[in-house]
N, C-alpha and C. Protein backbone atom coordinates (compact mmCIF):
# COMPACT_ATOMS: atom_id res chain seq x y z
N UNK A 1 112.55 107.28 209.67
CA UNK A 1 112.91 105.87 209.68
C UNK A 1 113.28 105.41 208.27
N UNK A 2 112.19 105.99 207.31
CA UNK A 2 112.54 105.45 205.75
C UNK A 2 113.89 105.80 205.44
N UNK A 3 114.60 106.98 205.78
CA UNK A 3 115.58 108.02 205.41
C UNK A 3 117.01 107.30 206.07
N UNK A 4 117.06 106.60 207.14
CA UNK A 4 118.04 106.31 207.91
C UNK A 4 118.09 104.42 207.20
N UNK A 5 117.02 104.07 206.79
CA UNK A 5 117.22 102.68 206.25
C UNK A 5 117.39 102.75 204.99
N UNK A 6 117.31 103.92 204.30
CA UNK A 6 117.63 104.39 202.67
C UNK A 6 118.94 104.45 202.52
N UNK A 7 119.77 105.46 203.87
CA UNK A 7 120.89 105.82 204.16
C UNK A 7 121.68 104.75 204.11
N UNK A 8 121.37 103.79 205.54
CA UNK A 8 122.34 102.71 205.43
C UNK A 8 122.08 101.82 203.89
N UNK A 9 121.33 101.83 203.62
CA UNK A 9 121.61 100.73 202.18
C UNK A 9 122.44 101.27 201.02
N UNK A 10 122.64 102.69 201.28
CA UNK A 10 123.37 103.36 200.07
C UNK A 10 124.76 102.86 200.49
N UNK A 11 124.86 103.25 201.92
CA UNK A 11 126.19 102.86 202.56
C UNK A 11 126.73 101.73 202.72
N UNK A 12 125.86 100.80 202.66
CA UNK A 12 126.82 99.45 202.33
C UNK A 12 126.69 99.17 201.38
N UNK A 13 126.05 99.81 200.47
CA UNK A 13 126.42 99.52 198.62
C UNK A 13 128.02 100.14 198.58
N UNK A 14 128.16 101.66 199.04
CA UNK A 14 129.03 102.24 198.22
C UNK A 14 130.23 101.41 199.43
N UNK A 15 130.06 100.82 200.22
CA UNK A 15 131.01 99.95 201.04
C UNK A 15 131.94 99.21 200.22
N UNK A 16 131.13 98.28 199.61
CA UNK A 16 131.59 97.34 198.64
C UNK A 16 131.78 97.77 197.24
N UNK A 17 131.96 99.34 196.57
CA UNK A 17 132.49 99.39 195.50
C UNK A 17 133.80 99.30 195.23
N UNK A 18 133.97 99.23 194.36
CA UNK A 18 135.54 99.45 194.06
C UNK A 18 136.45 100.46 194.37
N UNK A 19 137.54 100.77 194.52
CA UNK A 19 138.32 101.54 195.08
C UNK A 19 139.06 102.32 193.13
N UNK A 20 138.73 103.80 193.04
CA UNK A 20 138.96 104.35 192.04
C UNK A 20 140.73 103.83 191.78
N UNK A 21 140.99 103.31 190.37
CA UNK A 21 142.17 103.14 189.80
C UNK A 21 142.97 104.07 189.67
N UNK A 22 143.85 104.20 190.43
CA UNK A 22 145.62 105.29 189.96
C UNK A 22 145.85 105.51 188.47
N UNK A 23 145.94 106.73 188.49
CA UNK A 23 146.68 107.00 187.02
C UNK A 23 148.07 105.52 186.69
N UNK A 24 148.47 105.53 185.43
CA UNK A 24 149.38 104.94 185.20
C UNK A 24 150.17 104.80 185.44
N UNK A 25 151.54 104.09 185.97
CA UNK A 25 152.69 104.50 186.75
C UNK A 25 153.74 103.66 185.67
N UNK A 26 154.72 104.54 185.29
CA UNK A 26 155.75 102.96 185.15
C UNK A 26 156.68 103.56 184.94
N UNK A 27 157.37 102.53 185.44
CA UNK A 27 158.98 102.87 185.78
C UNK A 27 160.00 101.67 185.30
N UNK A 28 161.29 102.14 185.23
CA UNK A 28 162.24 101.21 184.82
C UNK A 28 162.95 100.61 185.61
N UNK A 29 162.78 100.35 186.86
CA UNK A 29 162.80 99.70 187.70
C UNK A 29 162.57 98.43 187.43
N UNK A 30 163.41 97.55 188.08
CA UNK A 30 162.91 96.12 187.82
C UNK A 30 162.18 95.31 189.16
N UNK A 31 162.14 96.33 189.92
CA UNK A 31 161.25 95.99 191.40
C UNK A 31 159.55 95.99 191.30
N UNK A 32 159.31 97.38 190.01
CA UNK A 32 158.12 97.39 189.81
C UNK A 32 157.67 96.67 188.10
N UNK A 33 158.66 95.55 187.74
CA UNK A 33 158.28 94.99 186.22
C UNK A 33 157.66 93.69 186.63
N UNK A 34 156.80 93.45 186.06
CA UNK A 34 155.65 92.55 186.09
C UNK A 34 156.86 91.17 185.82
N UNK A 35 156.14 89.76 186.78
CA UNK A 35 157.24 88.88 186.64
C UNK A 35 156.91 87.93 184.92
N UNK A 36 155.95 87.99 184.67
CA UNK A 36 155.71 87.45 183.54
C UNK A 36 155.49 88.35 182.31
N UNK A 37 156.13 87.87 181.21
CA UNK A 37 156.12 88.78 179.66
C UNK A 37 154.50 88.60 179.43
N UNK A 38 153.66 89.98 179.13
CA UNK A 38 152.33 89.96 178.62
C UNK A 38 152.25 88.47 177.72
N UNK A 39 151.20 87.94 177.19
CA UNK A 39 151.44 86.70 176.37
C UNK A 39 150.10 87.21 175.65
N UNK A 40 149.60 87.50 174.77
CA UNK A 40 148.36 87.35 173.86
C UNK A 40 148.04 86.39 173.08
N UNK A 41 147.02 85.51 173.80
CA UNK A 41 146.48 84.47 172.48
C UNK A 41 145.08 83.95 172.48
N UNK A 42 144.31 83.22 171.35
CA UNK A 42 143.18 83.20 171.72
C UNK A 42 142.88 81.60 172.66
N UNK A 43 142.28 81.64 173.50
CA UNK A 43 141.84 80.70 174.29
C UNK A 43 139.87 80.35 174.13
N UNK A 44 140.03 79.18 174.09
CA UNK A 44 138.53 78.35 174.33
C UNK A 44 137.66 79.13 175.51
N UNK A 45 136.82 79.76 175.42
CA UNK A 45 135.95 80.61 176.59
C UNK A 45 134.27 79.44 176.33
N UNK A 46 133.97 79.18 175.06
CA UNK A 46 133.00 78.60 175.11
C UNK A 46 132.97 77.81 173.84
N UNK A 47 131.71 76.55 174.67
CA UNK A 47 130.85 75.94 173.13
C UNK A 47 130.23 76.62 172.23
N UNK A 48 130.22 76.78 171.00
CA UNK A 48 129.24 77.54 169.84
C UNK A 48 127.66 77.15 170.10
N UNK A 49 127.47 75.92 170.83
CA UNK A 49 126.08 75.47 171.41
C UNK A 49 125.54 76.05 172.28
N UNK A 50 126.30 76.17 173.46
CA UNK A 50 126.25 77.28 174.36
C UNK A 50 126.02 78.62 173.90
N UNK A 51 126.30 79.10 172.93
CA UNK A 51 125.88 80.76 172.78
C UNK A 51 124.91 81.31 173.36
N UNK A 52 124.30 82.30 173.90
CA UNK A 52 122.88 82.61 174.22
C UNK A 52 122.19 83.27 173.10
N UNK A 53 120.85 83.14 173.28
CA UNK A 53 120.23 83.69 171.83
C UNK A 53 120.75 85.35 171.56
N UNK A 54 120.62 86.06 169.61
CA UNK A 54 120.33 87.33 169.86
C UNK A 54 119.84 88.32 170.71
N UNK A 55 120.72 89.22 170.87
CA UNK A 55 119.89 90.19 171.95
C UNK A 55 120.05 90.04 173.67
N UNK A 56 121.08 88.38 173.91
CA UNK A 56 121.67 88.41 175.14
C UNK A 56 122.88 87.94 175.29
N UNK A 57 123.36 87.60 176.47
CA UNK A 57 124.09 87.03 176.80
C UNK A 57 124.81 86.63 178.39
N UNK A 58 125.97 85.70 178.25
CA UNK A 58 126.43 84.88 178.79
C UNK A 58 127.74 85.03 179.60
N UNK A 59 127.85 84.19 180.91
CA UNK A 59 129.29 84.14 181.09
C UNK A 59 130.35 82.84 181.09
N UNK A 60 131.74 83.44 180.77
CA UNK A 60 132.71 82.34 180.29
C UNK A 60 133.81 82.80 181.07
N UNK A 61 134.97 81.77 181.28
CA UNK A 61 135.93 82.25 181.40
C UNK A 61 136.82 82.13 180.42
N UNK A 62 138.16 82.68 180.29
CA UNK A 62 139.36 82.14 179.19
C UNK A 62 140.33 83.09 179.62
N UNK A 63 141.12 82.03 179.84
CA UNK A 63 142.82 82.82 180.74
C UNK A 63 142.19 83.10 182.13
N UNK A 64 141.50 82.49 182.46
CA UNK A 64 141.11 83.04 183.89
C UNK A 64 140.54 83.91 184.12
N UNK A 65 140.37 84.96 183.53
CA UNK A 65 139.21 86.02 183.43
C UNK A 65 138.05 85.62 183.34
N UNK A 66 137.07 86.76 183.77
CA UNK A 66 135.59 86.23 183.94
C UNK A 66 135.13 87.18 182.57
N UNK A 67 134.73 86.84 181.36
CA UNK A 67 134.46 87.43 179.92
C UNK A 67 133.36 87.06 179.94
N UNK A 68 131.91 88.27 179.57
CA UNK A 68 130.88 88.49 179.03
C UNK A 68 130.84 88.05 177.65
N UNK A 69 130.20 86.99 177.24
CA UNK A 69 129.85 87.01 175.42
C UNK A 69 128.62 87.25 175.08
N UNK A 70 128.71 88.31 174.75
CA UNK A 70 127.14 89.15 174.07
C UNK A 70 127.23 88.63 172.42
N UNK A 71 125.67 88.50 172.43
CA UNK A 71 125.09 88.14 171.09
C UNK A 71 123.96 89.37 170.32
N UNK A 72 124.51 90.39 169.86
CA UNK A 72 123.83 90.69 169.17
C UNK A 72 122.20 90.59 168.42
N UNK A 73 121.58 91.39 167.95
CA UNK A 73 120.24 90.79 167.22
C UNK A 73 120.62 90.54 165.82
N UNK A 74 121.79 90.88 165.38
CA UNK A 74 122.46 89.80 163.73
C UNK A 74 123.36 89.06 164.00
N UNK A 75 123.57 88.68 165.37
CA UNK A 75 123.72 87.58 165.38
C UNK A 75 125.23 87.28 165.74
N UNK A 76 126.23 88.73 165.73
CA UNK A 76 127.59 88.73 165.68
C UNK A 76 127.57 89.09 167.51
N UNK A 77 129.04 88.08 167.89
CA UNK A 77 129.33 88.01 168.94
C UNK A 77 130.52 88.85 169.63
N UNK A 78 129.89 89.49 170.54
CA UNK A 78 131.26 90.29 170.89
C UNK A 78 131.44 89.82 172.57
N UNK A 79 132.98 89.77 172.93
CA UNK A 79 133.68 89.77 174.29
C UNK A 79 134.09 90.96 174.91
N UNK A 80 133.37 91.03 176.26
CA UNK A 80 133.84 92.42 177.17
C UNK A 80 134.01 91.33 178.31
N UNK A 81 134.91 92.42 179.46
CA UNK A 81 135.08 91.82 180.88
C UNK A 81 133.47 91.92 181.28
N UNK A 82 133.95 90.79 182.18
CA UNK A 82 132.13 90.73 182.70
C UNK A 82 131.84 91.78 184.57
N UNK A 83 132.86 92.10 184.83
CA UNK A 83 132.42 92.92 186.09
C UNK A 83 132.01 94.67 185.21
N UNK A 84 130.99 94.84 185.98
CA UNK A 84 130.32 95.83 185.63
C UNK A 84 130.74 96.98 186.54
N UNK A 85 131.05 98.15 185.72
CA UNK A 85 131.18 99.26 187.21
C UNK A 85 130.03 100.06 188.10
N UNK A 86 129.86 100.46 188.42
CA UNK A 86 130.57 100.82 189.59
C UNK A 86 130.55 99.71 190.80
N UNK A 87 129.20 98.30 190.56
CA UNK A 87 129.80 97.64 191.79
C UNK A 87 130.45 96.18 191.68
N UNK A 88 130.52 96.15 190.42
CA UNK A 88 131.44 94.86 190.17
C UNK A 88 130.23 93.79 189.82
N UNK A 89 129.11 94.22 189.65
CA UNK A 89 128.37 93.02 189.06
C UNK A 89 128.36 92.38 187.76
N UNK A 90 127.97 90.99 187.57
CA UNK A 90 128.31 90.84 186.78
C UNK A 90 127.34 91.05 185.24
N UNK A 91 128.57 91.92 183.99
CA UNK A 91 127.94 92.21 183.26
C UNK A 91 126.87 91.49 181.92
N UNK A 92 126.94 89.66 182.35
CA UNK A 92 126.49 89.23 181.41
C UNK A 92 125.06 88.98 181.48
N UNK A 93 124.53 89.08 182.92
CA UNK A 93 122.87 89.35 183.41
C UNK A 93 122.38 90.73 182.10
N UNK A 94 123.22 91.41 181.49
CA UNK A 94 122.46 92.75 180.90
C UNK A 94 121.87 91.89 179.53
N UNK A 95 120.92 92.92 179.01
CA UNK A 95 120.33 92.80 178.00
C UNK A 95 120.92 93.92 176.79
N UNK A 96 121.40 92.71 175.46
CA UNK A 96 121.44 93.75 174.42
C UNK A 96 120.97 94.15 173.81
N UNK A 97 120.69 95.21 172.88
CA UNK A 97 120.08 96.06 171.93
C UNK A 97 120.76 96.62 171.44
N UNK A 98 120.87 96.43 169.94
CA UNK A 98 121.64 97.27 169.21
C UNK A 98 123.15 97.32 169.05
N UNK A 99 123.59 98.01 169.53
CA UNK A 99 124.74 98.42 169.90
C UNK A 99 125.42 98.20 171.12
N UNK A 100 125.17 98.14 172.15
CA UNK A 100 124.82 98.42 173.30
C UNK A 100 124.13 96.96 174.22
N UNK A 101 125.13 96.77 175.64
CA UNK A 101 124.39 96.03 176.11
C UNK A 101 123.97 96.57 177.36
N UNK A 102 123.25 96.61 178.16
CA UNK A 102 122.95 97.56 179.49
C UNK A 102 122.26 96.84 180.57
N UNK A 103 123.25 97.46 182.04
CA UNK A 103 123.62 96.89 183.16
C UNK A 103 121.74 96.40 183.74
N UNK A 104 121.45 95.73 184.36
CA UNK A 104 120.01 95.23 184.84
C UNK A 104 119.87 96.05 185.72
N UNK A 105 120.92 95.82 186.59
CA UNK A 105 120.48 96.57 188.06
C UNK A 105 120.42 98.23 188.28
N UNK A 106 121.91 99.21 187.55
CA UNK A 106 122.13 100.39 187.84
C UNK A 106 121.36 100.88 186.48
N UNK A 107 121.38 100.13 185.27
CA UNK A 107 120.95 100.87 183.88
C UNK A 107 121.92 101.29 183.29
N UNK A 108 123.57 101.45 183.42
CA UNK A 108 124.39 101.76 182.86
C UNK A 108 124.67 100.80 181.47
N UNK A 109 124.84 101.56 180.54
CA UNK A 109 124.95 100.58 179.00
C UNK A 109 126.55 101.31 178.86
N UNK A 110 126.81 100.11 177.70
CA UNK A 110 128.07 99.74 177.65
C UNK A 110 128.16 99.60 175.86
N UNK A 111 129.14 100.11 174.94
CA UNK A 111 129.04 99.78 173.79
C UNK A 111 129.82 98.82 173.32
N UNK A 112 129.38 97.68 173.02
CA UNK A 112 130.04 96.05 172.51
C UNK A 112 131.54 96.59 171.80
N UNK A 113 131.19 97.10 171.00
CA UNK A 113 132.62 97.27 170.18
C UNK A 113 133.98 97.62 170.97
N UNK A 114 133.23 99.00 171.13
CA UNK A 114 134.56 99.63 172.26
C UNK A 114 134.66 99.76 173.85
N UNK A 115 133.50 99.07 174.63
CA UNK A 115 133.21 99.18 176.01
C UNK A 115 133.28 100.60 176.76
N UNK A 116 133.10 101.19 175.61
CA UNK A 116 132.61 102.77 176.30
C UNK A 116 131.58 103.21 176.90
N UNK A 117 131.47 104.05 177.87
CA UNK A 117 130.01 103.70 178.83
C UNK A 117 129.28 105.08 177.82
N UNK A 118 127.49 104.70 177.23
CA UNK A 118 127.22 105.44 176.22
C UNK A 118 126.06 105.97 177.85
N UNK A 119 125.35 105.61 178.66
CA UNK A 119 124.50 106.40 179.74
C UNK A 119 125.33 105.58 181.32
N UNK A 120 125.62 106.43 181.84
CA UNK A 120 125.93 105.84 183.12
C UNK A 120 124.95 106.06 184.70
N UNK A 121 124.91 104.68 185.15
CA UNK A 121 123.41 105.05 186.17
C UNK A 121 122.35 105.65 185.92
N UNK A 122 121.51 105.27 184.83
CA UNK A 122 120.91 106.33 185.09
C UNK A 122 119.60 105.78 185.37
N UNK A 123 119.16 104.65 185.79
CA UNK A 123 117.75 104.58 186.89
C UNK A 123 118.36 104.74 188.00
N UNK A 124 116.75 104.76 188.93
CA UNK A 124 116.85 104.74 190.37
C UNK A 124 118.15 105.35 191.25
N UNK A 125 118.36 103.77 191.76
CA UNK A 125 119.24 103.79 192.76
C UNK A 125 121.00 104.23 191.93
N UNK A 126 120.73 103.58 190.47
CA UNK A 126 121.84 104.48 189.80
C UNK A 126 122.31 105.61 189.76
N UNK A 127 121.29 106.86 190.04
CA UNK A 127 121.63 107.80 189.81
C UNK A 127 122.37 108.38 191.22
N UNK A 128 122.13 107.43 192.13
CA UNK A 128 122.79 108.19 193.63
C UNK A 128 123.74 107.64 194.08
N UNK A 129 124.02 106.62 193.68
CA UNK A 129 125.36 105.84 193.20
C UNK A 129 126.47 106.04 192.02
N UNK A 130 125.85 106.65 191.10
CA UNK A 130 126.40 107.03 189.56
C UNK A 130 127.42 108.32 189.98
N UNK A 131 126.52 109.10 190.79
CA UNK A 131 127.18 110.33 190.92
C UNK A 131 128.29 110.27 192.10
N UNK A 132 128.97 109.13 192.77
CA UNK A 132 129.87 108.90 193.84
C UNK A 132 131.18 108.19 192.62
N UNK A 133 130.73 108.13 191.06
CA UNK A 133 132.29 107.75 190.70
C UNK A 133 132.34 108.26 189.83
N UNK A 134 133.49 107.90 188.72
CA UNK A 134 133.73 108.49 187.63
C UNK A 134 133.21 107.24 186.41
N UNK A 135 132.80 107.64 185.24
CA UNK A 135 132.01 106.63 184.51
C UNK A 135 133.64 106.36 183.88
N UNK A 136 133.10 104.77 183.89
CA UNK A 136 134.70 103.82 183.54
C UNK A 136 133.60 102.60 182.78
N UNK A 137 134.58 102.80 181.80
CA UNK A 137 134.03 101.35 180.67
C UNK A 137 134.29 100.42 181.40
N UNK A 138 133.81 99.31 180.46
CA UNK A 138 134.84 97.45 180.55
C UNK A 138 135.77 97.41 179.21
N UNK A 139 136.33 96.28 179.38
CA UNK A 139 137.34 96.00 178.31
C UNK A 139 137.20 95.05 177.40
N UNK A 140 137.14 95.31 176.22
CA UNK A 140 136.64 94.52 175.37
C UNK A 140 138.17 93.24 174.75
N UNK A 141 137.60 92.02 174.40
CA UNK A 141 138.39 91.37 173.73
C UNK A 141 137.89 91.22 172.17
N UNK A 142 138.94 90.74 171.51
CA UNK A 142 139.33 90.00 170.30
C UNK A 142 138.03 88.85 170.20
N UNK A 143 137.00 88.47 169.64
CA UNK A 143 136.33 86.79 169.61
C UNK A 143 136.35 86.17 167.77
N UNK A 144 136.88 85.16 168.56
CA UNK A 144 136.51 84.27 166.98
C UNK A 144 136.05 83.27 167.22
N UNK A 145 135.75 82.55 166.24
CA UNK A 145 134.90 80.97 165.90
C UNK A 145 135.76 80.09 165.43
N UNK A 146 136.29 79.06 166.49
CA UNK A 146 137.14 78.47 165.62
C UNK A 146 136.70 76.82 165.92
N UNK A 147 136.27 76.21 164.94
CA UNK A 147 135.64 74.59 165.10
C UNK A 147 134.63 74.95 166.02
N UNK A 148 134.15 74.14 167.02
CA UNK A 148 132.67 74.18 167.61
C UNK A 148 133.12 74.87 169.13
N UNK A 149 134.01 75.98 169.09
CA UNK A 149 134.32 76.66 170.37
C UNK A 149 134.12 78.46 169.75
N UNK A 150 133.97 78.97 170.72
CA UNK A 150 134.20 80.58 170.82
C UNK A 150 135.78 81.05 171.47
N UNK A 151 136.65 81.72 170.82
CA UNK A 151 137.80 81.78 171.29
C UNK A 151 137.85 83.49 171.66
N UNK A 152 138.24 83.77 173.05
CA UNK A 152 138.98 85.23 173.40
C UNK A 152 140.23 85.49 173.49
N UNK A 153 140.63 86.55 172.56
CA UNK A 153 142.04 86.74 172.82
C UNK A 153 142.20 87.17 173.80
N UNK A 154 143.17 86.84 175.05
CA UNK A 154 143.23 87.61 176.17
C UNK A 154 144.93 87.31 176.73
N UNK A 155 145.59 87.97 177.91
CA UNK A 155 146.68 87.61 178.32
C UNK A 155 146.70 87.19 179.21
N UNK A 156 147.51 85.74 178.72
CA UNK A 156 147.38 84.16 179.32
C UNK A 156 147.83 84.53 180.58
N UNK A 157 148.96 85.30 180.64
CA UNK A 157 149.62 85.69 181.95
C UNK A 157 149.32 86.48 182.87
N UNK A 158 148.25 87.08 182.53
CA UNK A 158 147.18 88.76 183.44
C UNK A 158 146.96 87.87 184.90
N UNK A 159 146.65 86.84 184.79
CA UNK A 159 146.34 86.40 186.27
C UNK A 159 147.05 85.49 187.01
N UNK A 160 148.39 85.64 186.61
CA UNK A 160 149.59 85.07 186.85
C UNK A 160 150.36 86.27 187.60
N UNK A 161 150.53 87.81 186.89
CA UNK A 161 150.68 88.29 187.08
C UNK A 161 150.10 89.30 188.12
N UNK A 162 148.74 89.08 188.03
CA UNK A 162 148.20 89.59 189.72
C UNK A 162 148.23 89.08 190.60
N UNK A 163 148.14 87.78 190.49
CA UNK A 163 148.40 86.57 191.64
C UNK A 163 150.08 86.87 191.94
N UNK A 164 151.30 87.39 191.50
CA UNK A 164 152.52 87.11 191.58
C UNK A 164 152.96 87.82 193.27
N UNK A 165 152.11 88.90 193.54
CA UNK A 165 152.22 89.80 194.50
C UNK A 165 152.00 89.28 196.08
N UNK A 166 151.23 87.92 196.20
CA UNK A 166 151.05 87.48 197.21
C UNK A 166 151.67 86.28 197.74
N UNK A 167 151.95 85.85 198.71
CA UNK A 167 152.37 84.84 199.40
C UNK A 167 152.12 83.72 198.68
N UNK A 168 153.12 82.56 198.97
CA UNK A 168 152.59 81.02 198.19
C UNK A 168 153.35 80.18 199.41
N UNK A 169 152.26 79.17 199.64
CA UNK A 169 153.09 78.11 200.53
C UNK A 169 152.91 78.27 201.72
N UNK A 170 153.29 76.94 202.38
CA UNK A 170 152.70 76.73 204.37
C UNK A 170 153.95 78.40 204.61
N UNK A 171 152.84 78.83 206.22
CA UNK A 171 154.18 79.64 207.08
C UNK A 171 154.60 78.63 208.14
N UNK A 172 155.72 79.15 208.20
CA UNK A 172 156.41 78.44 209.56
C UNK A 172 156.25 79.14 210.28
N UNK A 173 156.88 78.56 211.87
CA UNK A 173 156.66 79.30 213.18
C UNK A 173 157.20 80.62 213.05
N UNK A 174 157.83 81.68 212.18
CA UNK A 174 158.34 82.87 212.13
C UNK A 174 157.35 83.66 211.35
N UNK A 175 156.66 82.83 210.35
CA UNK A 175 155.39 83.95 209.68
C UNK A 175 155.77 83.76 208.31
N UNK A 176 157.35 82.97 207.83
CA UNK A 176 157.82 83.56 206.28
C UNK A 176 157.52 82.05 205.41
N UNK A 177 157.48 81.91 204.31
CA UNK A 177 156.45 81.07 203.64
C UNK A 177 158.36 80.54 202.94
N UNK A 178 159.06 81.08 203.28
CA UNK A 178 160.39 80.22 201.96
C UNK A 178 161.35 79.80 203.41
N UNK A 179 161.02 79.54 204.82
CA UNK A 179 161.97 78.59 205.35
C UNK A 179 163.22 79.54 205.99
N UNK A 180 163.03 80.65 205.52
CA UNK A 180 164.30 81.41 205.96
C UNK A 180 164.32 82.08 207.08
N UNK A 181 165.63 82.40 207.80
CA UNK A 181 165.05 83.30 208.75
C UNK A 181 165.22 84.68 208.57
N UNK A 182 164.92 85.66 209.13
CA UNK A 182 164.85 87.27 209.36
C UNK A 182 166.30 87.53 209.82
């Protein structure tokens, strides 16, 4: 009984993971070019009041992204994406130390600077989960201090550009969202 209710809980964990990322693709095609030019700049993610103390941290958004701001124990602030792998939780529940901030739930740590994964899964239920993917960092941003805000560099257009792929607008009685017919 323990074994079959162990089973299913693994199984609707690994239900809801993420689906492993495709190698790189790109082509010169203009069917597959992104509709918006990348844009890099820094955006307002937070108050400097808001910070969380040394040794943790917080979540923000800026450009629409969901960005982790970890605080160090000297005190310097660094920006990573805040979904955590392998199940997308979020990474600003972790605790930092050092170098390093690391996941609550699986135990996977993450290095602030470069979001390289330094142990992956490795408590518990991590380790039987750890071993169903491939260890994949997060992505770190750019942070500065500018007047009484925390700024991430990020691209303004990243979620312009994932959003570009789906439908916009009422359907009509045919199913097509621009009025036209088939």
């Amino acid at each position: 009984m323990k074994t079959a209710v162990f089973a299913s809980l693994v199984a609707g964990i690994a239900a809801f993971a993420p689906a492993p990322i495709p190698k790189a693709f790109v082509s010169d095609s203009s069917l597959n070019m992104a509709k918006f030019k990348s844009a890099l700049k820094y955006v307002d993610a937070l108050e400097v009041k808001d910070l969380p103390k040394p040794g943790s941290a917080t979540s923000a958004v800026a450009g629409g992204l969901a960005i982790c701001i970890a605080v160090d124990q000297g005190g310097k602030i660094f920006a990573l994406g805040d979904k955590c792998p392998p199940v997308s939780q979020p990474l600003s529940f972790g605790k930092v130390s050092g170098n390093v901030i690391e996941d609550p739930v699986l135990g996977t740590s993450f290095n602030l600077k470069t979001g390289v994964v330094e142990k992956w899964c490795p408590s518990g239920i991590g380790k039987l989960l750890g071993g169903l993917f491939e260890p994949v960092g997060v992505p770190v941003f750019p942070v500065k201090q500018s007047g009484g805000k925390i700024q991430v560099q990020v691209d303004v257009n990243a979620k312009a550009n994932f959003e570009a792929n789906y439908w916009a607008g009422i359907l009509d009685a045919q199913g097509k969202s621009n009025g036209k017919y088939y």
